[in-house]
Protein backbone atom coordinates (compact mmCIF):
# COMPACT_ATOMS: atom_id res chain seq x y z
CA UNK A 1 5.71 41.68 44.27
CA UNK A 2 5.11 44.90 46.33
CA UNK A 3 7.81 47.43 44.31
CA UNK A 4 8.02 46.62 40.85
CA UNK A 5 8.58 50.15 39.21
CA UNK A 6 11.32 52.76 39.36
CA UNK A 7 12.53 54.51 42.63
CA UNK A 8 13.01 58.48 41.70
CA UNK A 9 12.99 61.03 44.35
CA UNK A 10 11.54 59.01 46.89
CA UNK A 11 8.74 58.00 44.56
CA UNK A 12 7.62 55.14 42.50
CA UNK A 13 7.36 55.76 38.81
CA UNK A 14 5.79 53.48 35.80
CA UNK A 15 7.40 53.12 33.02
CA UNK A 16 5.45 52.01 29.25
CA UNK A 17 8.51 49.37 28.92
CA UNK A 18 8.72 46.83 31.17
CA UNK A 19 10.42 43.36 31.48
CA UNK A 20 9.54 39.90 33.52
CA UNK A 21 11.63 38.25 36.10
CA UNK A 22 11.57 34.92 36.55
CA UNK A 23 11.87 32.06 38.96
CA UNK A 24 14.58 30.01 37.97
CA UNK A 25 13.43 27.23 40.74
CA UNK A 26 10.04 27.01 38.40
CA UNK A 27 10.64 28.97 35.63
CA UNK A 28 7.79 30.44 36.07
CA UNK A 29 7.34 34.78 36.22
CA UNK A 30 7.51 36.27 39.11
CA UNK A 31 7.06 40.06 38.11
CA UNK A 32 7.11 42.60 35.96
CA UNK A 33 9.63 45.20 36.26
CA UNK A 34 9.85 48.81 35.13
CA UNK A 35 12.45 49.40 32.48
CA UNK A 36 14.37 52.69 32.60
CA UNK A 37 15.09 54.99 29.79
CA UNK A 38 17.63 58.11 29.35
CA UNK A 39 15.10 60.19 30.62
CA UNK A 40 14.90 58.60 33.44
CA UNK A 41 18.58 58.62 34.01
CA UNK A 42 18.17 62.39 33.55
CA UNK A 43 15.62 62.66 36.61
CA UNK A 44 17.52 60.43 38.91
CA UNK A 45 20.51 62.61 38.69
CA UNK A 46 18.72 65.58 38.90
CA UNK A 47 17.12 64.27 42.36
CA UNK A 48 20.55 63.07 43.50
CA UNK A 49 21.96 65.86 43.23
CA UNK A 50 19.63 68.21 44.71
CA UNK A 51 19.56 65.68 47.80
CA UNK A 52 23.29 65.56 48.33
CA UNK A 53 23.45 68.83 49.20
CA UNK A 54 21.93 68.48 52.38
CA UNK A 55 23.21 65.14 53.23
CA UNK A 56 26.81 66.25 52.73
CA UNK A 57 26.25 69.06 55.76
CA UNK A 58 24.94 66.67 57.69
CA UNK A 59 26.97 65.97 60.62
CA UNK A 60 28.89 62.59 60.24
CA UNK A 61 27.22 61.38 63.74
CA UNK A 62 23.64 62.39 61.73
CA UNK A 63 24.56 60.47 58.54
CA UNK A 64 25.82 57.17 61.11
CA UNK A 65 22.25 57.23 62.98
CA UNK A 66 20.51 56.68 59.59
CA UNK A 67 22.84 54.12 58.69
CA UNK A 68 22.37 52.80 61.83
CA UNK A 69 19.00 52.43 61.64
CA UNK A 70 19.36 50.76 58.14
CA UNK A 71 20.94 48.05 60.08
CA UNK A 72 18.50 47.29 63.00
CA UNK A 73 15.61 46.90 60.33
CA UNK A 74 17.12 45.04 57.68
CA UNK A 75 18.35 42.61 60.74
CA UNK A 76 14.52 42.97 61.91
CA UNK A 77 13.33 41.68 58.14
CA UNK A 78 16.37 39.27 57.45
CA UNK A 79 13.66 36.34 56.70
CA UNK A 80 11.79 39.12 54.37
CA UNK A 81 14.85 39.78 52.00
CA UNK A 82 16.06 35.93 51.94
CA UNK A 83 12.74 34.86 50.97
CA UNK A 84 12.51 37.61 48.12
CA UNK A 85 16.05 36.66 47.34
CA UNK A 86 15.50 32.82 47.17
CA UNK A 87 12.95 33.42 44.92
CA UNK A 88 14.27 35.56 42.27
CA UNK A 89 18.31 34.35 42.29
CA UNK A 90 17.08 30.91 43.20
CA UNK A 91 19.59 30.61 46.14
CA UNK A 92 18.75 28.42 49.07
CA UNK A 93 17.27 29.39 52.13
CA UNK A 94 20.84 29.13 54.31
CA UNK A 95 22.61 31.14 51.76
CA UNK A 96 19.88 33.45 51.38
CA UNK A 97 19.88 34.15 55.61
CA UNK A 98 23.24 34.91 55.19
CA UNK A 99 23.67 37.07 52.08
CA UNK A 100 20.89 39.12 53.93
CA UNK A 101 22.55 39.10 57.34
CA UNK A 102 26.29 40.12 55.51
CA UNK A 103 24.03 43.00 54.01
CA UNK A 104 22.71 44.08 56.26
CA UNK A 105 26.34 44.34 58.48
CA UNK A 106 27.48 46.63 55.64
CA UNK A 107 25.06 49.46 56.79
CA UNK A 108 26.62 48.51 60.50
CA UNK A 109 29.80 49.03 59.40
CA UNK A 110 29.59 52.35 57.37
CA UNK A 111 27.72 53.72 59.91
CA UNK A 112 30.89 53.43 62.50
CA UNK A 113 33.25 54.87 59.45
CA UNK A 114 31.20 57.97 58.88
CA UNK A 115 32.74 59.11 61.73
CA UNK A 116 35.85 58.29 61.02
CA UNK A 117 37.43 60.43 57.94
CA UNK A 118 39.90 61.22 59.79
CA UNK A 119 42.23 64.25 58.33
CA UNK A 120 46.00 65.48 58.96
CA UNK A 121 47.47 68.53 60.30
CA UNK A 122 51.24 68.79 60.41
CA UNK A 123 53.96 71.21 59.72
CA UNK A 124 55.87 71.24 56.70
CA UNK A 125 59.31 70.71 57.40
CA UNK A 126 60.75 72.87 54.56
CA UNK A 127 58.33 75.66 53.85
CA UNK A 128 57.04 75.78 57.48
CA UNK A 129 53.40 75.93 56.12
CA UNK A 130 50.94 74.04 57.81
CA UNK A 131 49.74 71.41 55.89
CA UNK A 132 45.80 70.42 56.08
CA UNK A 133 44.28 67.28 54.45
CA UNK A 134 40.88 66.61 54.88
CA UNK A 135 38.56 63.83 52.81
CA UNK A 136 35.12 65.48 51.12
CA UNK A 137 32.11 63.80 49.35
CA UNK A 138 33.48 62.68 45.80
CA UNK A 139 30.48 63.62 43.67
CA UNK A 140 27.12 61.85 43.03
CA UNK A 141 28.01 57.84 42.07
CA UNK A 142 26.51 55.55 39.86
CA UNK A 143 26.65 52.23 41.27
CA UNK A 144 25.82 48.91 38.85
CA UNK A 145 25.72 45.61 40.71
CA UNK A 146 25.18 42.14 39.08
CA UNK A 147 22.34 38.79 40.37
CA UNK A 148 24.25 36.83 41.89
CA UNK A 149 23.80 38.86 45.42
CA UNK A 150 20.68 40.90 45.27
CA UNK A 151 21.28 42.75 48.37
CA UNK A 152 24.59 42.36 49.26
CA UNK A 153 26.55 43.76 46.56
CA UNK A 154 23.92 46.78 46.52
CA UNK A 155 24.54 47.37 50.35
CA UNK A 156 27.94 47.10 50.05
CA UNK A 157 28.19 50.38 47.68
CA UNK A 158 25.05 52.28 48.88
CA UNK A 159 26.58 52.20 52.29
CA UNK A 160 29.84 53.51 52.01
CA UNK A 161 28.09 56.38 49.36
CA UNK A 162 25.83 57.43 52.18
CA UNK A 163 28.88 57.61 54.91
CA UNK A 164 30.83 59.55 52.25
CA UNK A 165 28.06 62.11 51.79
CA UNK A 166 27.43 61.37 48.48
CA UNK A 167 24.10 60.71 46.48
CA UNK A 168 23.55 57.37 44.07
CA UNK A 169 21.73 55.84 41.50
CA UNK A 170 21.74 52.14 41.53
CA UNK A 171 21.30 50.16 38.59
CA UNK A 172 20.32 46.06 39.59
CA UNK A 173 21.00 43.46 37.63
CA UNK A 174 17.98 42.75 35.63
CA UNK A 175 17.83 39.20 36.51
CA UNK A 176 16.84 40.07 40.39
CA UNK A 177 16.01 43.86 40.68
CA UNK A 178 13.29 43.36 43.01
CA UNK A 179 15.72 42.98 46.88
CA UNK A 180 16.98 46.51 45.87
CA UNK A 181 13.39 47.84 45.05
CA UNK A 182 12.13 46.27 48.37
CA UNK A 183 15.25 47.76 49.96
CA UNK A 184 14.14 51.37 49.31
CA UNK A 185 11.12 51.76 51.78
CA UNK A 186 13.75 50.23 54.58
CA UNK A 187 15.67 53.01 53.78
CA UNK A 188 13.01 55.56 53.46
CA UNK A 189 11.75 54.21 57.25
CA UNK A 190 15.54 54.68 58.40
CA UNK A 191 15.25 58.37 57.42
CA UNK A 192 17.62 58.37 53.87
CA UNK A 193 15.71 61.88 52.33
CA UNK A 194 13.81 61.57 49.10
CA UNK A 195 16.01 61.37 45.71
CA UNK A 196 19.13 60.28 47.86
CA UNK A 197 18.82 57.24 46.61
CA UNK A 198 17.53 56.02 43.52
CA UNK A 199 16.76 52.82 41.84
CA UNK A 200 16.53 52.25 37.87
CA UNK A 201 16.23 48.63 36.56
CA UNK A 202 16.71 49.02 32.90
CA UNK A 203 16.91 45.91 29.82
CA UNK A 204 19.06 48.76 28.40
CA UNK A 205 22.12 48.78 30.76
CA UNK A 206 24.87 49.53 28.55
CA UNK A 207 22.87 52.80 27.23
CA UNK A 208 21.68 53.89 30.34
CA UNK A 209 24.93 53.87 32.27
CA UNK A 210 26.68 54.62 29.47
CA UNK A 211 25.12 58.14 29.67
CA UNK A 212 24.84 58.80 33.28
CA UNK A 213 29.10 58.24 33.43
CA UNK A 214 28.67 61.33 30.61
CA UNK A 215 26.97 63.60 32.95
CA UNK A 216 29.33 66.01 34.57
CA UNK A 217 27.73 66.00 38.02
CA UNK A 218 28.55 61.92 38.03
CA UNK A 219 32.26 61.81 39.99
CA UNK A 220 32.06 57.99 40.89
CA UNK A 221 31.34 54.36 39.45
CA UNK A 222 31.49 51.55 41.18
CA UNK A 223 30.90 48.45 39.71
CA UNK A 224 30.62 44.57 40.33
CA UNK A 225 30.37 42.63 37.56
CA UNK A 226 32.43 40.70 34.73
CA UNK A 227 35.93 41.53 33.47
CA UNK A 228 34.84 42.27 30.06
CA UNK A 229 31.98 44.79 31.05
CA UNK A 230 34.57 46.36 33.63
CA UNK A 231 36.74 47.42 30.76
CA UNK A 232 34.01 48.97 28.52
CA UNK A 233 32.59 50.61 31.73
CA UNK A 234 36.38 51.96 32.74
CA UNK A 235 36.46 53.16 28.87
CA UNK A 236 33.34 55.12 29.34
CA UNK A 237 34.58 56.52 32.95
CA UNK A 238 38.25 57.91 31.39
CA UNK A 239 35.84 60.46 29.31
CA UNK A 240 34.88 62.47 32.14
CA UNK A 241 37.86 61.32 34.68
CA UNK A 242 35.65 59.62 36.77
CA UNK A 243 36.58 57.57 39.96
CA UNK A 244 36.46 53.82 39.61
CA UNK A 245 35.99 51.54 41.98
CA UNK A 246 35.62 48.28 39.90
CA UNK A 247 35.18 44.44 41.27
CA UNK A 248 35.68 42.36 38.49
CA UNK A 249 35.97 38.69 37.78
CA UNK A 250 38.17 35.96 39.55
CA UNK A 251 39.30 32.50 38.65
CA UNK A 252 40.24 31.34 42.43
CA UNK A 253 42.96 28.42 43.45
CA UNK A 254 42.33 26.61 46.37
CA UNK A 255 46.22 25.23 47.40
CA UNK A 256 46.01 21.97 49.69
CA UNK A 257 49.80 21.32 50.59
CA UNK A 258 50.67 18.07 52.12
CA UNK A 259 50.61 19.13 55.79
CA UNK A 260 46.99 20.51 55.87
CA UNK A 261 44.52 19.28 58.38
CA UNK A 262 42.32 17.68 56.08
CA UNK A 263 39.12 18.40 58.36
CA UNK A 264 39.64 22.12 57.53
CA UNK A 265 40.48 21.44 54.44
CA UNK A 266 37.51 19.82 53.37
CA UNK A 267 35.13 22.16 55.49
CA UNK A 268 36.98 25.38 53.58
CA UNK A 269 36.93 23.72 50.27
CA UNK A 270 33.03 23.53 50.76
CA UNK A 271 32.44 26.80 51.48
CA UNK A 272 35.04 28.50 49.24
CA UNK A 273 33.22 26.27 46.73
CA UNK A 274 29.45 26.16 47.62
CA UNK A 275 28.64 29.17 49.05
CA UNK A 276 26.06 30.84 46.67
CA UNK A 277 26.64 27.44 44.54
CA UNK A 278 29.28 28.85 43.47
CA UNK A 279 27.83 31.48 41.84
CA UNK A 280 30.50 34.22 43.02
CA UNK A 281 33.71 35.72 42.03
CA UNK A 282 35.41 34.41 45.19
CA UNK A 283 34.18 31.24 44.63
CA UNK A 284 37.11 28.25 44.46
CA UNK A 285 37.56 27.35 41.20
CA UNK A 286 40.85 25.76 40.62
CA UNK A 287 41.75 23.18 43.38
CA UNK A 288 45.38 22.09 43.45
CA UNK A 289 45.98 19.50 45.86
CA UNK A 290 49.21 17.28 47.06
CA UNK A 291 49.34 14.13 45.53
CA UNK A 292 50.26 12.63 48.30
CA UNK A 293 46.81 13.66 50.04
CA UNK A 294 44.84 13.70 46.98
CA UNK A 295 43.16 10.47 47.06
CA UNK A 296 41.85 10.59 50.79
CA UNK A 297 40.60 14.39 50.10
CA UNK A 298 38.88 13.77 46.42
CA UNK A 299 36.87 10.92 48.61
CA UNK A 300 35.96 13.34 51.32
CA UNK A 301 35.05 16.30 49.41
CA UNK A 302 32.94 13.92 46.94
CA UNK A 303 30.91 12.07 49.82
CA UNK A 304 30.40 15.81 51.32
CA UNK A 305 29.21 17.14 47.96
CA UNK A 306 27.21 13.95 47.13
CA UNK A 307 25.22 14.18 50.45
CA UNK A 308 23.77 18.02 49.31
CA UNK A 309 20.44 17.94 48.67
CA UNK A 310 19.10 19.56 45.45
CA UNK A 311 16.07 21.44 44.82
CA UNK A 312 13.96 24.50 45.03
CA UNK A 313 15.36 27.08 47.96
CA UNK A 314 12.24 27.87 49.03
CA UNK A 315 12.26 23.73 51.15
CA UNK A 316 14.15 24.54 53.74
CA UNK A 317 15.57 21.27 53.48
CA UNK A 318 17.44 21.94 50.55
CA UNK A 319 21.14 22.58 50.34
CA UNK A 320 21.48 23.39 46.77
CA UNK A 321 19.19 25.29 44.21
CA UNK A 322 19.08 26.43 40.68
CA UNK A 323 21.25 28.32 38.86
CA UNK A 324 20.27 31.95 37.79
CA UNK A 325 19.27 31.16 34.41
CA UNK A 326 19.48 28.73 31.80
CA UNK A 327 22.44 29.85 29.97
CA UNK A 328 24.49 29.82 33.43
CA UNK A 329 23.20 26.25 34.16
CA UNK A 330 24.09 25.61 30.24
CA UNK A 331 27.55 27.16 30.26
CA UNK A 332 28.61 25.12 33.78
CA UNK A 333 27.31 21.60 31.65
CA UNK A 334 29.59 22.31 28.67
CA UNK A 335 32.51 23.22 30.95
CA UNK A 336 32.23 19.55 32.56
CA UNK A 337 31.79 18.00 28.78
CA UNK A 338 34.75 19.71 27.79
CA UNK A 339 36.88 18.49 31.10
CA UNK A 340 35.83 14.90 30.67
CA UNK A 341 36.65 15.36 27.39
CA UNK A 342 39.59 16.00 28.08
CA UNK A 343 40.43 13.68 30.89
CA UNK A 344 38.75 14.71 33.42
CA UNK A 345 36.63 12.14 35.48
CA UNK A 346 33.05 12.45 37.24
CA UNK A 347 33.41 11.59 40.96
CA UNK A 348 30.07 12.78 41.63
CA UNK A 349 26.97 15.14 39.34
CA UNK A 350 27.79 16.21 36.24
CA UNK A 351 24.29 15.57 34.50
CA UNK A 352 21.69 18.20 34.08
CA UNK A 353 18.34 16.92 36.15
CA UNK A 354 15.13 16.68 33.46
CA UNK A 355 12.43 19.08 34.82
CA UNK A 356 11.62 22.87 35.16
CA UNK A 357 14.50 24.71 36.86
CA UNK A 358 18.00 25.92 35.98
CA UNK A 359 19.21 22.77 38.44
CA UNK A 360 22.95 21.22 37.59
CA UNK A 361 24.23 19.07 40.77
CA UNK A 362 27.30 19.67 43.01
CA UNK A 363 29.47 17.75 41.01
CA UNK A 364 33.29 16.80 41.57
CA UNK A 365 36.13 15.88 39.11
CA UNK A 366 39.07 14.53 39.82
CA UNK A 367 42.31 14.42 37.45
CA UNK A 368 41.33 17.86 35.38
CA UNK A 369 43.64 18.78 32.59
CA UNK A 370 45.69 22.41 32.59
CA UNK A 371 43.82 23.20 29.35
CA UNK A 372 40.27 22.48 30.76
CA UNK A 373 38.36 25.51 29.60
CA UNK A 374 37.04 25.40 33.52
CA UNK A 375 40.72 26.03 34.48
CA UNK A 376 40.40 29.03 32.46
CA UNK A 377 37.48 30.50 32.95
CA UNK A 378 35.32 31.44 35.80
CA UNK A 379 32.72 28.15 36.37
CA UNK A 380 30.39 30.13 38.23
CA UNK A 381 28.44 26.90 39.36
CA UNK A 382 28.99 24.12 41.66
CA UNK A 383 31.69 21.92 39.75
CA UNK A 384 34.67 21.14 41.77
CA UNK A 385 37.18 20.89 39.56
CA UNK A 386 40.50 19.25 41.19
CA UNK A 387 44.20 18.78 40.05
CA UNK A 388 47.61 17.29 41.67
CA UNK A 389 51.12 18.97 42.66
CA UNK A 390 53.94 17.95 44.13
CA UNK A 391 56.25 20.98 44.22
CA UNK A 392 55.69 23.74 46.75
CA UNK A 393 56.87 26.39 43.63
CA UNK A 394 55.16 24.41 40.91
CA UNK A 395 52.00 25.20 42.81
CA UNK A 396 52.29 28.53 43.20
CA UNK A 397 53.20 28.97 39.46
CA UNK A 398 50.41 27.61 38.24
CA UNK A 399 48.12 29.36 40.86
CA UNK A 400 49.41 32.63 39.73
CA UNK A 401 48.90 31.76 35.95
CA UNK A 402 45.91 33.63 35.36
CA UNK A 403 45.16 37.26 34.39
CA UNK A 404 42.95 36.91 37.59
CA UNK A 405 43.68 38.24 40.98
CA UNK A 406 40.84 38.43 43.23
CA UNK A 407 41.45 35.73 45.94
CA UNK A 408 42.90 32.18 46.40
CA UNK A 409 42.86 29.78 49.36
CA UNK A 410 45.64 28.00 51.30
CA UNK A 411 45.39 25.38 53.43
CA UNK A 412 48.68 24.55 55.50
CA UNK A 413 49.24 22.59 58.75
CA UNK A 414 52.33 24.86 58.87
CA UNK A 415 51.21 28.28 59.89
CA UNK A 416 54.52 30.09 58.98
CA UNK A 417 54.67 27.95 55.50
CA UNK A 418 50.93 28.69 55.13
CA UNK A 419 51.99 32.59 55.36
CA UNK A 420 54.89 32.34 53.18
CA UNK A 421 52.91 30.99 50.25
CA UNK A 422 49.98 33.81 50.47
CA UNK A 423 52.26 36.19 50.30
CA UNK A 424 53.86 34.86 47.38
CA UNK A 425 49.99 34.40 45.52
CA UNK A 426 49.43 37.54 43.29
CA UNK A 427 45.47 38.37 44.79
CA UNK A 428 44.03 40.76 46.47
CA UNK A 429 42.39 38.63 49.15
CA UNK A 430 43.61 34.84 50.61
CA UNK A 431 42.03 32.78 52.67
CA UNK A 432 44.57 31.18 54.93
CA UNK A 433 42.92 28.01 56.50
CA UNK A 434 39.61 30.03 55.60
CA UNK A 435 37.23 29.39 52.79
CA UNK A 436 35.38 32.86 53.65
CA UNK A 437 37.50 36.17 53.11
CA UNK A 438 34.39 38.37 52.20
CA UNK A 439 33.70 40.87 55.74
CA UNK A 440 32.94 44.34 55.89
CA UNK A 441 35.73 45.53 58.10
CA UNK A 442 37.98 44.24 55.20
CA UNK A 443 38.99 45.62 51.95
CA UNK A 444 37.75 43.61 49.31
CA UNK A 445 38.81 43.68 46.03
CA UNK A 446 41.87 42.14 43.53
CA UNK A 447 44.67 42.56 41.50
CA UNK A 448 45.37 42.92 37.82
CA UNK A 449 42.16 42.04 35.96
CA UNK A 450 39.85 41.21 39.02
CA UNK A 451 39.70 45.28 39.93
CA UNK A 452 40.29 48.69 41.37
CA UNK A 453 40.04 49.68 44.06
CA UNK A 454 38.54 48.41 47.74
CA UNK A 455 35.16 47.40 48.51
CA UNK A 456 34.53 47.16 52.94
CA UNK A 457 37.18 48.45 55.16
CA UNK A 458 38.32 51.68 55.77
CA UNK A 459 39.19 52.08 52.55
CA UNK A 460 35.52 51.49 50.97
CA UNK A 461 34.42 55.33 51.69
CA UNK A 462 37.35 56.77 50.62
CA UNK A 463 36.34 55.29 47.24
CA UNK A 464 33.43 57.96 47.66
CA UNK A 465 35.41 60.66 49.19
CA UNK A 466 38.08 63.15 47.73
CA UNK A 467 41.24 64.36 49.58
CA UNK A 468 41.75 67.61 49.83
CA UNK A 469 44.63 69.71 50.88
CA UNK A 470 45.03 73.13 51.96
CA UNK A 471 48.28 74.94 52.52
CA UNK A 472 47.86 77.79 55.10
CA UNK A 473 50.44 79.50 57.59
CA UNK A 474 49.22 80.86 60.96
């Protein structure tokens, strides 16, 4: 690998710790990786902030050019970033396209919002002041963003940073820190200055973030990740009164009422359910469906998921890789033990192949118990795990049973009845008819334990901006 060390100012820097990164098609290393320390925390932040000085009086139309730019050349190297992608996540090569096309739209995106922070002026109607309201640059952010999208979930933070004015340090997931290291001289070619952006892979996360969200000049965090890190992270942020922006975990229901078009159904279902493998917090993981339709789509959705073709993502021919790592691959067998265990039956998969590789097989069960630890927790793999209704508000009881509230599905021939049951779903995001909501003109992100905050949209800068509000009579 080309960029294996820290990214500081515009500059590479070696570090005496470092740690490997592995394959998980072959389990074999790909590279070794710098490993940051507090000091370098210290530098990082020093180079942000003398960077984001300038780059906050830039013009908006100057900071949308660079983002711009971003765009055309990570759409240029699209095969580049997939293939480095593939290889360190594992994903296949169709997912890996489009995590690095979705990306890559994020720096498209931003750079049509950074001109767009649109203020108020009006007129106080009691004191007669005029009232002005105007957005600034929050504060230098520290952005943390997990393996299961390498570039995407890096993009979709730096971006919005960048059109806000503000400086970063990114901290990768140390299972695939190399698309955000290879990321930087992209960057550097679209004309982000030196020490704008900043790049620290680290074995010692909790430590190293832990003291950059101590450091006055830090006014942001934004994080993707689980639940359980999200609280210890939002812990550390209430010490200096920091700005969260936090997308946390999700335990998705897929709702298949009677009058669905099963073709959609079953075409939503697979990509709610197998995009990434599965491997994503949006990913479908509780699938209620009629009984009255439940036979015909269990079939239909098991000959669909049967016909994938495992293997290692770099074959283009292959639908399906490994998992990220063996206790991922490990964690998605022992939720399928514990459903059969408990009922459940094996329509399709649900064996671990013999070999090198984190593989487990698109697998399907049918007649899943309530108290299936996969009902309950996040299955991060590709295990469709599928129950019956028959009651409109049964369903949505159960869907909204969770302390989860990212995203759910719907699936409704009935486009009024499909509305009126989203609206009654407790989630940030639903996918009506859709088993994609993720786009960066939307606002991504959840309720109660799935987040803060919006990711995409409008609303994604304003995560890195501050309102401010000056009274003034003329």
């Amino acid at each position: 690998m080309d960029y294996t060390d820290l990214y500081i100012d515009g500059t590479w820097h070696q570090t005496a710790e470092r740690f490997d990164v592995i394959n998980p098609a072959t389990e074999e290393v790909l590279a070794s990786v710098a490993s940051a320390e507090i000091a370098d925390a210290d530098k990082a932040l020093d180079a942000a902030e003398k960077a984001m000085g300038d780059w906050a009086a830039r013009s908006p139309r100057d900071r949308s050019e660079v983002l711009r730019r971003a765009w055309e050349l990570m759409t240029e190297r699209r095969d580049h970033f997939a293939h480095l992608m593939t290889l360190e996540n594992g994903k296949a090569g169709v997912d890996a396209r489009g995590e690095a096309a979705y990306a890559a739209e994020f720096f498209r995106w931003f750079a049509e919002e950074a001109v767009r922070a649109d203020g108020l002026i009006t007129h106080a109607p009691a004191s007669g002041a005029r009232i002005v309201v105007q957005h600034k640059p929050a504060g230098l952010a520290v952005l943390v963003t997990p393996w299961n999208y390498p570039a995407a979930m890096g993009t979709r933070k730096i971006a919005p940073a960048l059109a806000a004015g503000c400086g970063v340090i990114i901290k990768p997931a140390s299972e695939t820190p190399l698309t955000m290291l290879a990321l930087m001289p992209l960057l550097e070619e679209a004309g982000v200055p030196p020490g704008l952006v900043n790049v620290l892979p680290s074995r010692r996360t909790g430590a190293l973030v832990d003291h950059m969200l101590h450091d006055p000049r830090v006014r942001v965090v934004s994080f993707t990740g689980s639940t359980g890190v999200g609280r210890k992270l939002l812990k550390s942020a209430a010490d200096q009164v920091l700005k969260p922006a936090m997308e946390l975990g999700g335990n998705a229901p897929v709702v298949v009422l009677e009058d669905a078009d099963m073709d959609t159904a079953i075409e939503g279902t697979m990509l709610a359910k197998m995009r990434n493998l599965g491997e994503a917090c949006t990913a479908a993981n509780r699938i209620y469906v009629h009984a009255d339709i439940a036979e015909e789509y269990t079939r239909r959705l098991t000959e669909r998921m049967s016909a994938l073709k495992l293997g290692d993502g770099t074959d283009p021919s292959v639908d399906v890789g490994p998992l990220v790592n063996a206790d991922t691959r490990d964690k998605v067998a022992a939720f399928v033990a514990d459903a059969v265990a408990k009922g459940a039956k094996i329509e399709c998969g649900g064996e671990t192949p013999a070999g090198k590789g984190f593989f487990y097989p698109p697998t399907v069960l049918s007649n899943v118990s309530e108290d299936a630890d996969c009902v309950q927790d996040e299955i991060f793999g590709p295990v469709a795990a599928i129950q019956t209704f028959t009651d409109q508000e049964e369903v949505i009881r159960r869907a909204n049973d969770t302390e989860y509230g990212l995203v759910a599905y719907v699936f409704s021939g009935d486009f009024k009845r499909g509305l009126q049951v989203c609206e009654r779903l407790d989630y940030g995001m639903v996918g009506l008819n859709r088993g994609l909501v993720s786009d960066p003109a939307a606002p991504f992100g959840g309720t109660k334990q799935s987040g803060l905050g919006r990711e995409g949209g409008h609303e994604g800068m304003l995560e890195f901006m501050e309102t401010q509000y000056i009274s003034a009579s003329w």
